[in-house]
Protein backbone atom coordinates (compact mmCIF):
# COMPACT_ATOMS: atom_id res chain seq x y z
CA UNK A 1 -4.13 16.11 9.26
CA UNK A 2 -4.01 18.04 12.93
CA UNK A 3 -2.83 16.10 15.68
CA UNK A 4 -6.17 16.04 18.36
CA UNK A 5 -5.60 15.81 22.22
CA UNK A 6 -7.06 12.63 21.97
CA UNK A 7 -4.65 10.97 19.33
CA UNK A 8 -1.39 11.97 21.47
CA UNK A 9 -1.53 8.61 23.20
CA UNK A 10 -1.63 6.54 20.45
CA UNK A 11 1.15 8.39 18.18
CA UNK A 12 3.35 8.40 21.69
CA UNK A 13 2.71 4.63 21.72
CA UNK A 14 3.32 3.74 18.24
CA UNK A 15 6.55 6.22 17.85
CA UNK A 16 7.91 4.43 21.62
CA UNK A 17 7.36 1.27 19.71
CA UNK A 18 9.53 1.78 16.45
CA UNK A 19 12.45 3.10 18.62
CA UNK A 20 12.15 0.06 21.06
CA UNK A 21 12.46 -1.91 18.14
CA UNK A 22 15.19 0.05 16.23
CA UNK A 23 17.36 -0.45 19.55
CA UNK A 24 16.34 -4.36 19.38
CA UNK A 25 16.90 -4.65 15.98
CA UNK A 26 20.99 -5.29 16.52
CA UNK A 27 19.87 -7.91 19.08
CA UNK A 28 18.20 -9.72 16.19
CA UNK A 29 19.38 -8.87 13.07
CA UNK A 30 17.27 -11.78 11.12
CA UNK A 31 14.26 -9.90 11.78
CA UNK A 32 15.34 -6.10 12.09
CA UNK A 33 13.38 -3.59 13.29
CA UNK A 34 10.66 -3.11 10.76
CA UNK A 35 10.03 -6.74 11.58
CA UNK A 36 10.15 -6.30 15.38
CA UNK A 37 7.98 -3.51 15.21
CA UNK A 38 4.78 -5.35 13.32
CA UNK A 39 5.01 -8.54 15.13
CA UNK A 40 5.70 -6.78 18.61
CA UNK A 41 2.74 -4.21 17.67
CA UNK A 42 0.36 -7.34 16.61
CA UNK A 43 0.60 -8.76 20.37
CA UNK A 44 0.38 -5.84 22.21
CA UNK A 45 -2.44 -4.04 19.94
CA UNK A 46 -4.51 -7.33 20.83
CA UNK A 47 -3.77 -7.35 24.41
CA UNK A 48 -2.23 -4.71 26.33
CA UNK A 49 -3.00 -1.76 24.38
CA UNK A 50 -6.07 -3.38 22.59
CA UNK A 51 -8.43 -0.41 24.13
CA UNK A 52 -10.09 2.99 21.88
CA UNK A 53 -7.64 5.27 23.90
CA UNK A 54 -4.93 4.18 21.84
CA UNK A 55 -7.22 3.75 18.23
CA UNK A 56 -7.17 7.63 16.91
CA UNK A 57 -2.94 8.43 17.39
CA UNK A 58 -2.14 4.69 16.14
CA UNK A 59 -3.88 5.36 12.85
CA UNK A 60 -2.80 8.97 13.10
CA UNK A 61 0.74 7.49 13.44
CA UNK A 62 0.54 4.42 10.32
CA UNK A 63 -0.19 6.43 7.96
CA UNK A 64 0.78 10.16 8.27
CA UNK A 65 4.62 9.91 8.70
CA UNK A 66 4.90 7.21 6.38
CA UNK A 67 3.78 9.66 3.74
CA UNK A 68 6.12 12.09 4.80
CA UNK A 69 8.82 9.58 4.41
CA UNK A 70 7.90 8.79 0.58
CA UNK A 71 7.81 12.14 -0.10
CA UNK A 72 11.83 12.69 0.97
CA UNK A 73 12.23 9.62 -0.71
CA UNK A 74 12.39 12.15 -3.92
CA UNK A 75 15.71 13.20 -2.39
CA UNK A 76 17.14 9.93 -2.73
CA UNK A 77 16.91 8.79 -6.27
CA UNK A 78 16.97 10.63 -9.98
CA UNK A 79 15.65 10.29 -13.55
CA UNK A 80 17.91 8.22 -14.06
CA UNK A 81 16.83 5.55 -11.44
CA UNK A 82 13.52 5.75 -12.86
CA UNK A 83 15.25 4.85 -16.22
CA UNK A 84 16.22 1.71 -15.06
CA UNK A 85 12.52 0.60 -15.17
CA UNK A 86 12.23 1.26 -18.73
CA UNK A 87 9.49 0.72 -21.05
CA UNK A 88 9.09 -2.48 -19.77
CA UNK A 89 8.53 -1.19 -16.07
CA UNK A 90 5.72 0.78 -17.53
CA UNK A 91 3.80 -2.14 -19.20
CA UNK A 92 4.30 -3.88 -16.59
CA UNK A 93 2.71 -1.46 -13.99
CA UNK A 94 -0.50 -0.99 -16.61
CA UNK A 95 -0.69 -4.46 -17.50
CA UNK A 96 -0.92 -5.65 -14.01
CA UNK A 97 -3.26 -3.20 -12.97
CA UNK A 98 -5.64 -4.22 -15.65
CA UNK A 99 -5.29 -8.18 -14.86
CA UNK A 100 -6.30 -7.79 -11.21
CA UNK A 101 -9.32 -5.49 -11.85
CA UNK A 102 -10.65 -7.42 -14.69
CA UNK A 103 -10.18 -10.35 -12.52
CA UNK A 104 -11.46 -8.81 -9.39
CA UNK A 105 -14.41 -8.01 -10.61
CA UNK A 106 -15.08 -11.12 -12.47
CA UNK A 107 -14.46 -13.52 -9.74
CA UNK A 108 -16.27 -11.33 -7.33
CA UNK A 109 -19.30 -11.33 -9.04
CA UNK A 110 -19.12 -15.07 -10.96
CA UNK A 111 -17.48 -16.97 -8.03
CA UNK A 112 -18.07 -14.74 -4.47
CA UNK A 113 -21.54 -13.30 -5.52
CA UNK A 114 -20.60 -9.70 -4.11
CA UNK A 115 -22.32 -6.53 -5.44
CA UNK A 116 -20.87 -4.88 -8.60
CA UNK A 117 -19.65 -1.98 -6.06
CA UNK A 118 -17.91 -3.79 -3.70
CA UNK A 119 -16.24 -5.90 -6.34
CA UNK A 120 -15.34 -2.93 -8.08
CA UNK A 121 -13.97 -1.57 -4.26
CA UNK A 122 -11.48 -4.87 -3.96
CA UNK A 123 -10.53 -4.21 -7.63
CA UNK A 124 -9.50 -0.56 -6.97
CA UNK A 125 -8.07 -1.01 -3.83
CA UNK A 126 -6.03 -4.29 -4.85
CA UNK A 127 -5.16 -2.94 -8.50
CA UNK A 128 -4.13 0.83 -7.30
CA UNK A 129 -3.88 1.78 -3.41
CA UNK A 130 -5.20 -0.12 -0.77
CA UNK A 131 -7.66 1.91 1.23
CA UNK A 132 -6.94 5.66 -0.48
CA UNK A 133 -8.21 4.01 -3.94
CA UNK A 134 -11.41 2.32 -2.16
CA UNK A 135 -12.08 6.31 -0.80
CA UNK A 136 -11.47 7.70 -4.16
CA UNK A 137 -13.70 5.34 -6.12
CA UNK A 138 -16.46 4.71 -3.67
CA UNK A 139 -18.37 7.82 -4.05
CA UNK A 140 -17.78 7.55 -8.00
CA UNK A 141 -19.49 4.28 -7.73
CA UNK A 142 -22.45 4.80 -5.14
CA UNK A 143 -20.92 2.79 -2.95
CA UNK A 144 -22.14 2.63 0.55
CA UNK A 145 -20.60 2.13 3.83
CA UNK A 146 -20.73 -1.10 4.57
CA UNK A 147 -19.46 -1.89 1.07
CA UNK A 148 -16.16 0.57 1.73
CA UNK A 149 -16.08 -1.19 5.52
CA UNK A 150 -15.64 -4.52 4.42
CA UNK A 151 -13.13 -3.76 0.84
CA UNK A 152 -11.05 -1.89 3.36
CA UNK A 153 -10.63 -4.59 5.84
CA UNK A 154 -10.40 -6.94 3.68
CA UNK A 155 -7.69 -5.33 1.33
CA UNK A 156 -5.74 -4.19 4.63
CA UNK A 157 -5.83 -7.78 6.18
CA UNK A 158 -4.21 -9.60 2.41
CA UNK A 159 -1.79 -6.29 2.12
CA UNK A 160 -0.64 -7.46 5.97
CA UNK A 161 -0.26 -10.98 4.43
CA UNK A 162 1.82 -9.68 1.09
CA UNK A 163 4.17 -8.18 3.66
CA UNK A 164 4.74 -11.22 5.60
CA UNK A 165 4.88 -13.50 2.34
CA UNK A 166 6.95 -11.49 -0.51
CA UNK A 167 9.92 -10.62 1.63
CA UNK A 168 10.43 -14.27 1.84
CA UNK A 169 9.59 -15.90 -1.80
CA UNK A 170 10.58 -12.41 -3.91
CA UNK A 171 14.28 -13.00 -3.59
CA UNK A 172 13.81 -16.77 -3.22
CA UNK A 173 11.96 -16.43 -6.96
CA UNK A 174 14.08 -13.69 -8.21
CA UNK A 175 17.48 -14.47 -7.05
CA UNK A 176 17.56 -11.38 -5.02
CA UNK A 177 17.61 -9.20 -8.12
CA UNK A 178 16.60 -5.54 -6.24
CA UNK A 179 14.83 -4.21 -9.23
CA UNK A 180 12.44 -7.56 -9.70
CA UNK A 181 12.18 -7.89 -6.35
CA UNK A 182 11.02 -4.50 -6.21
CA UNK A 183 8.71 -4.74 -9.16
CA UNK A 184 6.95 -8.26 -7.62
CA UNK A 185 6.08 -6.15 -4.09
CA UNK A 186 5.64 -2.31 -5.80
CA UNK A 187 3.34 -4.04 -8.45
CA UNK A 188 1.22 -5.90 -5.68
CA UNK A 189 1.03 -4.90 -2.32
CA UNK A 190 -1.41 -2.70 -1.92
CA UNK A 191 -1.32 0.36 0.57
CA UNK A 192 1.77 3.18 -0.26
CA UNK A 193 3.02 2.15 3.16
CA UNK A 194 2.54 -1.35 3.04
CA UNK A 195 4.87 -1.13 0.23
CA UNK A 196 7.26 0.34 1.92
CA UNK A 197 7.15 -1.67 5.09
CA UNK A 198 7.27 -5.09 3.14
CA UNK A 199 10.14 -3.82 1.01
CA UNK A 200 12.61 -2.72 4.06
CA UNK A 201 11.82 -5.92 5.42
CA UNK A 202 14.62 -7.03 2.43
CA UNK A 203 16.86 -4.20 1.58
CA UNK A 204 16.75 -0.35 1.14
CA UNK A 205 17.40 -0.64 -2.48
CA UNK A 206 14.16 -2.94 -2.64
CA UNK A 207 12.48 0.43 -0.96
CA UNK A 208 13.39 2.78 -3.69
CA UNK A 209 12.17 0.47 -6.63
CA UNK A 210 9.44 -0.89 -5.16
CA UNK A 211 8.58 2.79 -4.43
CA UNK A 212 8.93 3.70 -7.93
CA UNK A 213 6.81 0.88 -9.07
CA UNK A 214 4.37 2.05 -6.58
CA UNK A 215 3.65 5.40 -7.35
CA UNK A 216 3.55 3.97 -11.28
CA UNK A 217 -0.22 2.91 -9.96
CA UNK A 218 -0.95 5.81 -7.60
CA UNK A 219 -0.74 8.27 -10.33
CA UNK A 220 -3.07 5.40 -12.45
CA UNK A 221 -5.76 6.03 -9.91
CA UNK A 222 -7.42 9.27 -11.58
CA UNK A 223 -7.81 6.76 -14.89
CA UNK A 224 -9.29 3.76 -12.23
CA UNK A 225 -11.76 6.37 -10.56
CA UNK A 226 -12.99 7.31 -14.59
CA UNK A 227 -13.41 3.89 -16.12
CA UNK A 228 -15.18 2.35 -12.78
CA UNK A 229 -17.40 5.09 -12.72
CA UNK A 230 -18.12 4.97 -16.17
CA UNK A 231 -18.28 1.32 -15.52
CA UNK A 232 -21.03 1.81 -12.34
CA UNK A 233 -23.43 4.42 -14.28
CA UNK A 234 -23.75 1.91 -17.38
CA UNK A 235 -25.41 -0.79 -15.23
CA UNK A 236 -27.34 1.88 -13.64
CA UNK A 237 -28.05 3.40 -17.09
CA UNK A 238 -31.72 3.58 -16.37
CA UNK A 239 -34.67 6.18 -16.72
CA UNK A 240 -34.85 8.61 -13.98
CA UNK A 241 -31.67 7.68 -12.76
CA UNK A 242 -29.34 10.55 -11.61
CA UNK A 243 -25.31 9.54 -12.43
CA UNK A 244 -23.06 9.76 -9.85
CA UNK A 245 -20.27 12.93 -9.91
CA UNK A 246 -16.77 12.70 -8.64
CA UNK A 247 -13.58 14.25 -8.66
CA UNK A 248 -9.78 13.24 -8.47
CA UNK A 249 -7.46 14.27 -5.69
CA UNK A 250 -3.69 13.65 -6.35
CA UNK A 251 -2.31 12.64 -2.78
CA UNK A 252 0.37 15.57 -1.11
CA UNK A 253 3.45 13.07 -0.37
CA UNK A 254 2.88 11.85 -4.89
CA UNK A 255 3.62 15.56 -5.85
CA UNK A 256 6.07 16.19 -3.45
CA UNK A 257 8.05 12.66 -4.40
CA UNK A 258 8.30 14.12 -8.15
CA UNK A 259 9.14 17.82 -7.15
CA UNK A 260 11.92 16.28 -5.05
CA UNK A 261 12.99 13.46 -7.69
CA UNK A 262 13.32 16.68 -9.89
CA UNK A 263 15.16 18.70 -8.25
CA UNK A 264 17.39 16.03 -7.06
CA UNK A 265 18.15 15.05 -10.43
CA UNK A 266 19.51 18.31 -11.38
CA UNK A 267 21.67 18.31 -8.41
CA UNK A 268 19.72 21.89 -6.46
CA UNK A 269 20.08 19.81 -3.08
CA UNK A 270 23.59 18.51 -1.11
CA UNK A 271 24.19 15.11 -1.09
CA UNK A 272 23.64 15.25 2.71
CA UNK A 273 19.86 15.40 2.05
CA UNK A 274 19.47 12.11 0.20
CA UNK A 275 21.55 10.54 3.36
CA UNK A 276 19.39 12.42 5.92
CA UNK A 277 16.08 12.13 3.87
CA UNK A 278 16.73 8.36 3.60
CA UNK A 279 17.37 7.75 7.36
CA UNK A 280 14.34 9.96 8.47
CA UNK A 281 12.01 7.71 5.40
CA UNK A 282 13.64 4.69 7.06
CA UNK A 283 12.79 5.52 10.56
CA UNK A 284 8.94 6.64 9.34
CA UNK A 285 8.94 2.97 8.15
CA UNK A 286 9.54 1.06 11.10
CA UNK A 287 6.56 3.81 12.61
CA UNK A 288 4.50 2.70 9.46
CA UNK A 289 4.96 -1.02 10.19
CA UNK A 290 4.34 -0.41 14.38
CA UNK A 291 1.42 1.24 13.76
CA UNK A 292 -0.07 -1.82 10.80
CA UNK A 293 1.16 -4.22 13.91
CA UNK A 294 -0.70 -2.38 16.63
CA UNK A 295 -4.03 -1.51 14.53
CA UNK A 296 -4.15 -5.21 13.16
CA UNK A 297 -6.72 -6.01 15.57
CA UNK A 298 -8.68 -10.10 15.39
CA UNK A 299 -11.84 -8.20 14.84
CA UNK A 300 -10.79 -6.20 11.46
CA UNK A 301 -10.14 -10.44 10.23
CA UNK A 302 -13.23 -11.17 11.76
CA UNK A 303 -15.77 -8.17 10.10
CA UNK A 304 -14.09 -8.90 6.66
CA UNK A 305 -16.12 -13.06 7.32
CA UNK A 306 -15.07 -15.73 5.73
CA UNK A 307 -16.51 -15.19 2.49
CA UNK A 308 -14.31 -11.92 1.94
CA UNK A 309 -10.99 -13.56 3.52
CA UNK A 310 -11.40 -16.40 0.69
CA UNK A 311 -12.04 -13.54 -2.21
CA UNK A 312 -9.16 -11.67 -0.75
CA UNK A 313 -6.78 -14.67 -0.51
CA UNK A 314 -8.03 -15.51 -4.05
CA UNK A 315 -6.87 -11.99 -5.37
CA UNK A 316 -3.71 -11.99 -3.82
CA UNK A 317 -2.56 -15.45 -5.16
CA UNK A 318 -3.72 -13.99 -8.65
CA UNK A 319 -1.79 -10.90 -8.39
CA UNK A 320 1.67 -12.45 -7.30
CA UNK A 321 1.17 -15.47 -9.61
CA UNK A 322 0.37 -12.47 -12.58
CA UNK A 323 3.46 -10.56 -11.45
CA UNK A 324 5.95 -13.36 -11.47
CA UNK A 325 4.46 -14.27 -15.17
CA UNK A 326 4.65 -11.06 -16.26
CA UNK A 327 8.36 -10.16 -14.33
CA UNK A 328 9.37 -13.81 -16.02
CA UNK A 329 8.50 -12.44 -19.58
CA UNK A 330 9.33 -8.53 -19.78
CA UNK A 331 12.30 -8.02 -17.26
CA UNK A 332 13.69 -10.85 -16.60
């Protein structure tokens, strides 16, 4: 996306922020900077810099170089890494995704009393990719604005809550086992850079599996967008009523991760690119998690109500209680 006059401001702001916080970080190694840079951007985006000026660049900023980032992730790892997930990565991965939106959707409509769209909204965004799933599957679905509003808060404000929570309990539960730990925050968070963010807060080798794990459900999203909307023009399935068409989109940064993977695995690149790719990804995180800090804003907790912070928090607990199980039984 171009960078607008207007957004300068905010991308100065957020990019100031990660390197004031990577120059910190030494200062206070329990939280490093990826830490420093959320908590430091949650205060200031709700008081100092709380006004529009800064809105456009700090959203420009969270979620365009983070992207970049995965993408020369590629560099760092191989075939081979992904062979450490084995068969049981993959059922894991497919079997989670299908637990939360079969529960999603069943507690939203039994317990919450939400709309079939939005429920099928928190199940997307939850099961697959935060906000970029809820834009994929919304106009599949018929969903309308307010619907997407309120599933994007909402999924944004629990994916801010996985990445204060799992960095804490995941090694705690898995006795700091990287590729567990890796599959418990790559199988649940639910933005790409959320999962990023929440797994530097533990290690970098955290970062590359939960990454893998992670793009295991971004390239699931074509099959989410088919079945929901197959799913949304059954209960419309009336006379006179005109289905809804969409289309898939494969995000830039997923096709670039593979082509890089690829080629790194067949040794075309130096191994000075996996050691600069990794410390410009690493950097693009701390941005990532300045930029979540600054643009958590009260009212985003406030427009999702109270009714939509209980579904969320309902969801989450589900998920991370569905991943341990399922960690427990196939990897462990």
């Amino acid at each position: 996306m171009a960078i607008k006059q207007e957004m300068v401001p905010g991308i100065i702001l957020t990019i100031g922020l990660a390197l004031v916080a990577k120059m910190l970080a030494p200062w206070v190694p329990q939280l490093g900077a990826e830490a420093l840079a959320m908590l430091i951007g949650i205060g200031l985006g709700n008081t100092i810099f709380a006004g529009r000026t800064w809105d456009s660049g700090v959203k420009w900023a969270e979620k365009y170089p983070i992207e970049i980032g995965i993408a020369l992730l590629g560099l760092t790892i191989t075939l081979n890494t992904i062979e450490q997930l084995g068969w049981t990565g993959f059922l894991f991965v497919l079997l989670q995704m299908t637990a939360t939106i079969v529960f999603v959707m069943w507690v939203g409509g039994r317990i919450f009393k939400v709309s079939p769209q939005t429920a099928m909204l928190m199940g997307a965004g939850n099961a697959v990719c935060g906000s970029s799933a809820i834009a994929s599957v919304a106009p599949a679905i018929g969903a309308n604005d307010d619907q997407r509003r309120t599933s994007v808060a909402t999924v944004s404000l629990m994916g801010v809550i996985l990445l204060l929570v799992l960095p804490v309990i995941g090694p705690k539960l898995l006795g700091h086992d990287n590729l567990l730990v890796g599959a418990l925050i790559g199988g649940t968070v639910q933005s790409v850079g959320q999962v990023v963010g929440t797994a530097a807060l533990v290690n970098p080798s955290v970062v590359t599996y939960a990454t893998l794990f992670k793009m295991l459900r971004v390239i699931m999203l074509s099959v989410v967008v088919i079945v929901l909307a197959n799913h949304a023009n059954k209960l419309r399935d009336e006379p006179g009523t005109t289905k809804t068409k969409f289309k898939l989109n494969v995000p830039w940064f997923v096709i670039a991760f593979v082509v890089f993977m690829l080629l790194n695995s067949f040794s075309v690149f130096p191994h000075i690119y996996g050691t600069f790719a990794k410390s410009i990804s690493g950097f693009f995180g701390v941005v990532n998690l300045a930029g979540i800090g600054l643009n958590l804003r009260w009212s985003t907790i406030k427009s999702s109500g109270g009714k939509f912070v209980g579904y969320g928090l309902v969801i989450i607990i589900f998920q991370v209680a569905v991943a341990l199980l399922l960690i427990y039984t196939l990897m462990h």
